[in-house]
Protein backbone atom coordinates (compact mmCIF):
# COMPACT_ATOMS: atom_id res chain seq x y z
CA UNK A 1 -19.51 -51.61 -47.53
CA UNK A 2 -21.64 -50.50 -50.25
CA UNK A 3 -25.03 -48.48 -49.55
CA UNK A 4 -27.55 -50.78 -47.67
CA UNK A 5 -31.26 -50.67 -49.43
CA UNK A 6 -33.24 -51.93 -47.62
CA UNK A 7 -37.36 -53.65 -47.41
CA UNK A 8 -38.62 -53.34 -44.14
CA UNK A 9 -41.64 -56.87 -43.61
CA UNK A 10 -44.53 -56.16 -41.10
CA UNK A 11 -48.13 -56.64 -41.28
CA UNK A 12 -47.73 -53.14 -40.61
CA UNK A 13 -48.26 -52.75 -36.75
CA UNK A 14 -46.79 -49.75 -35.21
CA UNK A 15 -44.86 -51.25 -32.33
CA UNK A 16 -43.42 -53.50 -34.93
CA UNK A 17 -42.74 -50.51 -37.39
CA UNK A 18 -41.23 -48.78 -35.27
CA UNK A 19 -38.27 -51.86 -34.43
CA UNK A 20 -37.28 -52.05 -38.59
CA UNK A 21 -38.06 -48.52 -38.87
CA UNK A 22 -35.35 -47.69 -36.16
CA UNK A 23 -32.57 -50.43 -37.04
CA UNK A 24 -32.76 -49.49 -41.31
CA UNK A 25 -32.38 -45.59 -39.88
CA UNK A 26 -29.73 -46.63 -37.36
CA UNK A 27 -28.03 -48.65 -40.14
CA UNK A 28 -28.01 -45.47 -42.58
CA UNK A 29 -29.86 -47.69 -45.16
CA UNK A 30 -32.24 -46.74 -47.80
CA UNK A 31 -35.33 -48.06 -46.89
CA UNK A 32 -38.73 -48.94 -47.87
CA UNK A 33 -41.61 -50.33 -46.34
CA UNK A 34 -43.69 -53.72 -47.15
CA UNK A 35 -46.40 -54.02 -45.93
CA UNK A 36 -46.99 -58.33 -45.43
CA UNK A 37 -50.52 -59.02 -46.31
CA UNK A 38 -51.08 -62.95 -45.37
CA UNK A 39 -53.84 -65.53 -47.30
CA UNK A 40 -56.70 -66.02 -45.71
CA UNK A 41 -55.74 -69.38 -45.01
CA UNK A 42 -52.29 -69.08 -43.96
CA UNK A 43 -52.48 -65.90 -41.53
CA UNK A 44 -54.14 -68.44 -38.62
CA UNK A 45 -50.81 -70.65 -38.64
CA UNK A 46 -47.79 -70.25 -37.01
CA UNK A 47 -44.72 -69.68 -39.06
CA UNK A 48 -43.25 -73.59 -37.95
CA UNK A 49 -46.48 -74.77 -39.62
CA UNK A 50 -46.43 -72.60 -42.78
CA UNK A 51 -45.31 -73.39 -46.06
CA UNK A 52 -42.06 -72.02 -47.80
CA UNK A 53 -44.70 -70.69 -50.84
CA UNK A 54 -45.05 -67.48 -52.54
CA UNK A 55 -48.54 -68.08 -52.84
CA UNK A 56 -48.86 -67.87 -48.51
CA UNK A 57 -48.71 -63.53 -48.66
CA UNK A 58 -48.49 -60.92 -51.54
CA UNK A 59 -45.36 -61.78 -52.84
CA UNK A 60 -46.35 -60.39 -56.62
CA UNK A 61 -47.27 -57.65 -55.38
CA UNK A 62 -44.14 -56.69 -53.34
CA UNK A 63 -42.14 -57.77 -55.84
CA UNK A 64 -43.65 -56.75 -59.09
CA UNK A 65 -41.15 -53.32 -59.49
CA UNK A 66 -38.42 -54.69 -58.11
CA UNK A 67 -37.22 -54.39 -61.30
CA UNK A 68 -37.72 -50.90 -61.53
CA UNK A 69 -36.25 -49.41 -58.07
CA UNK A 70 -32.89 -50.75 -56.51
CA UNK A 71 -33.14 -54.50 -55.37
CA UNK A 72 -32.47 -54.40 -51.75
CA UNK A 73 -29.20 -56.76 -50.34
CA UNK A 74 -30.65 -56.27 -46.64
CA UNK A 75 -34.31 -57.69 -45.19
CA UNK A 76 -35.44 -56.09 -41.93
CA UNK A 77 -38.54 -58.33 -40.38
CA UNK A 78 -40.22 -58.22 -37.56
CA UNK A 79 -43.42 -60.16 -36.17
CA UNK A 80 -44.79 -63.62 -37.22
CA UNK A 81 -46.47 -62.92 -39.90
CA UNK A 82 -42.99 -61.76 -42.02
CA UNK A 83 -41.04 -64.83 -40.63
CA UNK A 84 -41.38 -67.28 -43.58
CA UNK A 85 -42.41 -64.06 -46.26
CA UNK A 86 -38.66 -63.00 -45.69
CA UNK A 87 -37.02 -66.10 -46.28
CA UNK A 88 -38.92 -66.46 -49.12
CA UNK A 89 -38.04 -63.08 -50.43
CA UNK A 90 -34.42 -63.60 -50.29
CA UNK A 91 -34.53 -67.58 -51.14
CA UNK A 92 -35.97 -64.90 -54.64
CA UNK A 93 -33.86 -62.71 -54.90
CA UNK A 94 -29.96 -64.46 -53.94
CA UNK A 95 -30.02 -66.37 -56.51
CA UNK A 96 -28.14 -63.64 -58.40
CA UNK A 97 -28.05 -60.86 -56.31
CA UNK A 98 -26.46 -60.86 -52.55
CA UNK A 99 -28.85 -60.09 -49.64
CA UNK A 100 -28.85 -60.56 -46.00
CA UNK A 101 -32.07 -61.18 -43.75
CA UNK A 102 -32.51 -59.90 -39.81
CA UNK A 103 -35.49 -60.77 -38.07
CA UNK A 104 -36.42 -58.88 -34.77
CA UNK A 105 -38.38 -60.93 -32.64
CA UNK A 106 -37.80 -64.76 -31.92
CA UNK A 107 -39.00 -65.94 -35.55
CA UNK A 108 -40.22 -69.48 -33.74
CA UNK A 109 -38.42 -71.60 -36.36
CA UNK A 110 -34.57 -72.82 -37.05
CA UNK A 111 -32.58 -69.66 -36.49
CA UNK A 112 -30.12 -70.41 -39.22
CA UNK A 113 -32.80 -69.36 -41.67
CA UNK A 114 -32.11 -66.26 -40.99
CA UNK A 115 -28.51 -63.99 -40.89
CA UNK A 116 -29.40 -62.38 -37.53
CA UNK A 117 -32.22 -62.52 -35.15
CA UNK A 118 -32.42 -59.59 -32.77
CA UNK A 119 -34.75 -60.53 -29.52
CA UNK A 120 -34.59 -58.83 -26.01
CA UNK A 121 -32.80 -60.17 -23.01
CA UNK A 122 -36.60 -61.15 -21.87
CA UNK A 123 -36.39 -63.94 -24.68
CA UNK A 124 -34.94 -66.98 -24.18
CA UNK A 125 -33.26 -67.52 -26.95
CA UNK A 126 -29.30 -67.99 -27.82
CA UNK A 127 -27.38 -68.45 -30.70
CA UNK A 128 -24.34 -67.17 -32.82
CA UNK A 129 -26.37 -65.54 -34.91
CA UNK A 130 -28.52 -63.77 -32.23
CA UNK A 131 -28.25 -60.46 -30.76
CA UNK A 132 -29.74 -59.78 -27.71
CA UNK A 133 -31.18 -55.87 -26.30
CA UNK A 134 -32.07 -54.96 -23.20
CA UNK A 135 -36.33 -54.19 -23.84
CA UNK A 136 -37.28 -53.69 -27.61
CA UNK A 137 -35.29 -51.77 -30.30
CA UNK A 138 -37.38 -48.54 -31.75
CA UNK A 139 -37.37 -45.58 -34.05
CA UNK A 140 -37.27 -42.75 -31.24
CA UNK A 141 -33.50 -41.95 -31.31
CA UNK A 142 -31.53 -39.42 -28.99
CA UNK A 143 -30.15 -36.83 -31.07
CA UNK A 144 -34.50 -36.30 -32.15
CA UNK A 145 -34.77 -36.01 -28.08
CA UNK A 146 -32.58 -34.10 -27.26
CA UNK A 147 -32.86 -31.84 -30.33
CA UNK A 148 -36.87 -31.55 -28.91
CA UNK A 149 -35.49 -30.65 -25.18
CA UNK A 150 -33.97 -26.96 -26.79
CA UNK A 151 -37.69 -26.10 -26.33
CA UNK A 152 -37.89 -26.81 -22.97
CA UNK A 153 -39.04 -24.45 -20.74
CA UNK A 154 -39.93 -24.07 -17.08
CA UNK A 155 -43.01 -25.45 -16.85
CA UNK A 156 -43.03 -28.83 -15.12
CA UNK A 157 -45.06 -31.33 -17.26
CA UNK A 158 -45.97 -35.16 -17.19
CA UNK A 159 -46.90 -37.17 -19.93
CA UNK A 160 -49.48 -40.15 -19.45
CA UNK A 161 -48.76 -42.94 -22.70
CA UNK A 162 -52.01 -44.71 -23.32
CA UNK A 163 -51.23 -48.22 -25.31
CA UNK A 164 -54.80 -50.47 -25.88
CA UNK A 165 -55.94 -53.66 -25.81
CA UNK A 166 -54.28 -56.88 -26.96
CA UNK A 167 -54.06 -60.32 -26.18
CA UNK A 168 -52.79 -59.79 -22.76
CA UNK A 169 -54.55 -56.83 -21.11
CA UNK A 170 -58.24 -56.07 -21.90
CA UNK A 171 -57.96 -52.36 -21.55
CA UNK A 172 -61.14 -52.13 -19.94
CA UNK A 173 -62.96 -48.34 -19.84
CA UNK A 174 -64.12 -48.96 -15.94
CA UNK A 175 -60.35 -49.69 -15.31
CA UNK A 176 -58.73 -46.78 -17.25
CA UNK A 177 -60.97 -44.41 -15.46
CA UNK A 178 -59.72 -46.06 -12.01
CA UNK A 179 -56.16 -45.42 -13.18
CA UNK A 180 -56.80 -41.92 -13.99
CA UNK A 181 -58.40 -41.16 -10.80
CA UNK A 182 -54.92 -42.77 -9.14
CA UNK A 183 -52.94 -40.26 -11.75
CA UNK A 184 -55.10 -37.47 -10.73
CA UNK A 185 -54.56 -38.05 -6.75
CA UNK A 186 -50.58 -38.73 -7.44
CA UNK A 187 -49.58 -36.18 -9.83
CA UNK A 188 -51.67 -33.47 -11.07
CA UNK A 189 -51.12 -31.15 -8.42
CA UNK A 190 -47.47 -31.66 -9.06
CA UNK A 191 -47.41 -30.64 -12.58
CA UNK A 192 -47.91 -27.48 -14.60
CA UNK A 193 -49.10 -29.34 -17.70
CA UNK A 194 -50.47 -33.05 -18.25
CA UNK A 195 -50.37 -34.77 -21.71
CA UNK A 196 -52.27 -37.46 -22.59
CA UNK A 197 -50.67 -39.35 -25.64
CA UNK A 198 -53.04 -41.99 -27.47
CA UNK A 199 -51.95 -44.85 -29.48
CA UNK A 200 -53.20 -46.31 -32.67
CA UNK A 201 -54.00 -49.30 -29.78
CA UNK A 202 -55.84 -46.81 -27.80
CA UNK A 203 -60.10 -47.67 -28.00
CA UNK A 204 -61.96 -44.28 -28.86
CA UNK A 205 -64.22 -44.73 -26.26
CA UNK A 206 -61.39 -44.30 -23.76
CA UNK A 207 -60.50 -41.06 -25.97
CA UNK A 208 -63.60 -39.39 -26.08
CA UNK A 209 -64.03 -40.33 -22.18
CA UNK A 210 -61.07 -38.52 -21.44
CA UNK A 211 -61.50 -35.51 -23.22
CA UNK A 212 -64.90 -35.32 -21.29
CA UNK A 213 -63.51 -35.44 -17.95
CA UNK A 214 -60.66 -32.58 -18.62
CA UNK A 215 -62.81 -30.19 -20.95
CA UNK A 216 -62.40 -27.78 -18.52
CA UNK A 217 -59.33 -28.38 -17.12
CA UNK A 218 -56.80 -26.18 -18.81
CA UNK A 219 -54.03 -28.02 -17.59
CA UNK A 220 -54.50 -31.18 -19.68
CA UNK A 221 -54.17 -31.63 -23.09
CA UNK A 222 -54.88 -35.23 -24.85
CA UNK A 223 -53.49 -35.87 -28.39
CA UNK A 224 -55.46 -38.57 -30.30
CA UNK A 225 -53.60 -37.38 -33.48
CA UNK A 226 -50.72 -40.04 -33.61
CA UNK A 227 -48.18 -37.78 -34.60
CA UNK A 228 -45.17 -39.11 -34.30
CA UNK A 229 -43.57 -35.19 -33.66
CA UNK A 230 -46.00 -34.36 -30.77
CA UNK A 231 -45.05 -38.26 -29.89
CA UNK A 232 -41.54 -37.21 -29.74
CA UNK A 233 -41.92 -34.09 -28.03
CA UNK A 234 -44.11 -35.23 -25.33
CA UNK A 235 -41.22 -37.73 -24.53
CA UNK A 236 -38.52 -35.18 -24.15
CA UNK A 237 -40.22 -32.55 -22.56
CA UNK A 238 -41.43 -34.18 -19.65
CA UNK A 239 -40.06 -34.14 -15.94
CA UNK A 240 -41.83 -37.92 -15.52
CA UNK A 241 -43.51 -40.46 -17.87
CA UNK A 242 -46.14 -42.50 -17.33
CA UNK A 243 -46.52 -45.56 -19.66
CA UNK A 244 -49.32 -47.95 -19.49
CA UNK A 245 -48.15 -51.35 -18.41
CA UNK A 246 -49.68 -53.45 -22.25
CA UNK A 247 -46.53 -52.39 -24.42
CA UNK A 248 -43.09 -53.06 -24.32
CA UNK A 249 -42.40 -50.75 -27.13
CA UNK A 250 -43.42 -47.93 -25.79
CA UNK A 251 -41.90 -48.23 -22.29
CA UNK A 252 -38.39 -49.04 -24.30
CA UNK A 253 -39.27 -46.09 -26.63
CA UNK A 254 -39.40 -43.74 -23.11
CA UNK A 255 -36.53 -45.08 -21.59
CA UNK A 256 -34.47 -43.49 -24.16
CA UNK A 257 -35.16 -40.24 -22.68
CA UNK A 258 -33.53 -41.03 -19.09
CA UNK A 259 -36.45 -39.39 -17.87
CA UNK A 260 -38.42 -41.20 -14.51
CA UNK A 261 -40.56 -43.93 -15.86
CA UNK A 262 -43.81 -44.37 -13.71
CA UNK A 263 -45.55 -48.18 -14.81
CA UNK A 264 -49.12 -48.06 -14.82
CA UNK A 265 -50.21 -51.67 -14.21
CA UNK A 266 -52.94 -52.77 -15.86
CA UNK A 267 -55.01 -56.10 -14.91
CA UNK A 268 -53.57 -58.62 -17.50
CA UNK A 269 -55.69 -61.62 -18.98
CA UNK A 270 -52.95 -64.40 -18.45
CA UNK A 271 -49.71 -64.23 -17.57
CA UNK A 272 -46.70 -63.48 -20.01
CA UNK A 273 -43.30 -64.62 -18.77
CA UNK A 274 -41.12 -62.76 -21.23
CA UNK A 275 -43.55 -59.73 -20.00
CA UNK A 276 -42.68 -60.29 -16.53
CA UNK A 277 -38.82 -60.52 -16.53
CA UNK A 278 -38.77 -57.11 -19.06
CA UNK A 279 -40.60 -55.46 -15.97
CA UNK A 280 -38.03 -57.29 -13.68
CA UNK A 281 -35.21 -55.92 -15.84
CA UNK A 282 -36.12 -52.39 -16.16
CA UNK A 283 -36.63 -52.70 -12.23
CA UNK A 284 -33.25 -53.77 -11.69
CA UNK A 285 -31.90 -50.67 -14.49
CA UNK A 286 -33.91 -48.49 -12.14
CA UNK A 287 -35.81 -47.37 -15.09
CA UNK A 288 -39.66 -48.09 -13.82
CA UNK A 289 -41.27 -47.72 -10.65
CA UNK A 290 -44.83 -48.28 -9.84
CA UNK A 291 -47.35 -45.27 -9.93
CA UNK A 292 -47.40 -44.83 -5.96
CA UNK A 293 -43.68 -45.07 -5.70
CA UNK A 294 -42.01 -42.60 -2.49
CA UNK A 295 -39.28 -41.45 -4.83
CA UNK A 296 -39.88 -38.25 -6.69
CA UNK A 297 -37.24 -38.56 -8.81
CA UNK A 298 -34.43 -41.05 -9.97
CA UNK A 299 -31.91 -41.63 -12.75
CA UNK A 300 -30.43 -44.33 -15.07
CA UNK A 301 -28.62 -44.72 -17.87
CA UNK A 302 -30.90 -44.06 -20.82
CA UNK A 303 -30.99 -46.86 -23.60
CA UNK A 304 -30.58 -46.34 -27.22
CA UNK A 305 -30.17 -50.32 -27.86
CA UNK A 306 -30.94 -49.56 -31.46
CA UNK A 307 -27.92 -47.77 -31.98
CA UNK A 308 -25.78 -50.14 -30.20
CA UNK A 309 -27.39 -53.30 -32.10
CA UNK A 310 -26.61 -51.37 -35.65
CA UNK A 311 -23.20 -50.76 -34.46
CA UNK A 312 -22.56 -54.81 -33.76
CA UNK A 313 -24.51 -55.59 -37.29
CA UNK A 314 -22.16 -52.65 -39.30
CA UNK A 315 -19.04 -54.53 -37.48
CA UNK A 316 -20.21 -57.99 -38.81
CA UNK A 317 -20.74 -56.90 -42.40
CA UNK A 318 -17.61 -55.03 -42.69
């Protein structure tokens, strides 16, 4: 198999950035991103109620030096708003040129438009085409981890995950601070160190609230910076993770380290199925416990579905 290049279709969210960011990596492609910028129209409708048109997104502008760098013969999309630009891309571009589409996410319209869908086990959704993972794929792999855990010394740390608002959980200020003063009673007298990660999700209000309350507590340290590094490290050099309960991403991105999982559960807005039986999965792996869990420690297996969903896409296109 030749080299795979690669265009990578979000609207540019993280969590979603990180799924075609993680696959093109575990895939050894040359990638690059493209960023899917919707009409002002078309962005309210679902992708089963959008046109097949160029004129829908910024399809010039994506395409305008294609020309001029190597025209990719793979399409990595993920999220609804890159559903129909990716069939559109490669309806474009295999006319005279061979190129293969993956969407990650269930795209909500006829799976054979696409060469692969990738969706977790949470999803109901089955074909020959689709590839399921347990939780969502990511771009946090386990060589970076462990590469990161070489630093690790004896201090005993636990790192808090802070995810934001979205259409399920409201993220509330009042309610943070009531989970913090849960984290405080639980853990901090457990722990040499506390980090507090933000996300791009995470409100500044709930920031700059935080870094009030530990000013003068040497023992915590909060990182609004989004690095993905200090991201990384914070992952593998903690005895115990606690993830906020609004993102799958992230508590799939921590359950790569095989490191306890604590779930903060936040109050959601309406019920998600697909959210529920992810929580009822990682459960069963013994991944996640709740926050006031007896058990000071447990194992599992650690998941690097990304690396096992490239492997089953490499053996495909062989």
């Amino acid at each position: 198999m030749h080299k795979i290049e690669a265009w990578l279709l979000t609207e540019g969210a993280h969590g979603m950035i990180s799924q075609v960011e993680g696959l093109a990596k575990a895939l050894d492609a040359n990638f690059e991103h493209k960023k899917i910028i919707s009409s002002s129209f078309w962005k309210y409708f679902p992708p089963k109620l959008t046109i097949k048109n160029k004129n829908i997104f910024n399809f010039d502008q994506i395409i305008n030096n294609s020309q001029k760098i190597k025209i990719p013969n793979l399409l990595i999309s993920c999220g609804r708003k890159s559903v129909i630009p990716s069939i559109i891309i490669k309806s474009f571009f295999q006319k005279n040129h061979e190129i293969i589409n993956i969407h990650i996410q269930d795209p909500k319209i006829n799976i054979t438009e696409f060469d692969y869908i990738i969706v977790p086990d949470h999803d109901s959704l089955d074909g020959d085409n689709v590839i399921k993972s347990k939780g969502a794929i990511h771009y946090v792999s386990l060589e970076e981890i462990e590469e990161q855990r070489k630093n690790k010394n004896k201090k005993k740390i636990i790192s808090i995950v802070l995810g934001g608002p979205n259409k399920y959980y409201s993220f509330l200020a009042n309610e943070i601070k009531s989970l913090f003063d849960q984290i405080e009673h639980l853990f901090f007298n457990d722990f040499d160190e506390i980090r507090i990660i933000s996300s791009r999700r995470t409100p500044d209000q709930i920031i700059d609230e935080l870094n009030i309350k530990y000013k003068n507590n040497s023992k915590v340290s909060i990182d609004s910076s989004l690095s993905r590094q200090k991201y990384i490290q914070a992952l593998a050099l903690a005895d115990k993770i606690i993830v906020t309960s609004d993102s799958i991403s992230m508590i799939s991105e921590a359950a790569i380290t095989g490191t306890p999982i604590c779930l903060a559960r936040l109050k959601s807005k309406k019920n998600d199925y697909r959210f529920i039986n992810f929580i009822n999965l990682f459960t069963k792996l013994n991944i996640i416990k709740d926050l006031d869990t007896s058990e000071q420690h447990w194992t599992y297996d650690k998941l690097y579905e990304t690396k096992r969903i490239a492997q089953i896409i490499k053996n495909k296109l062989l």
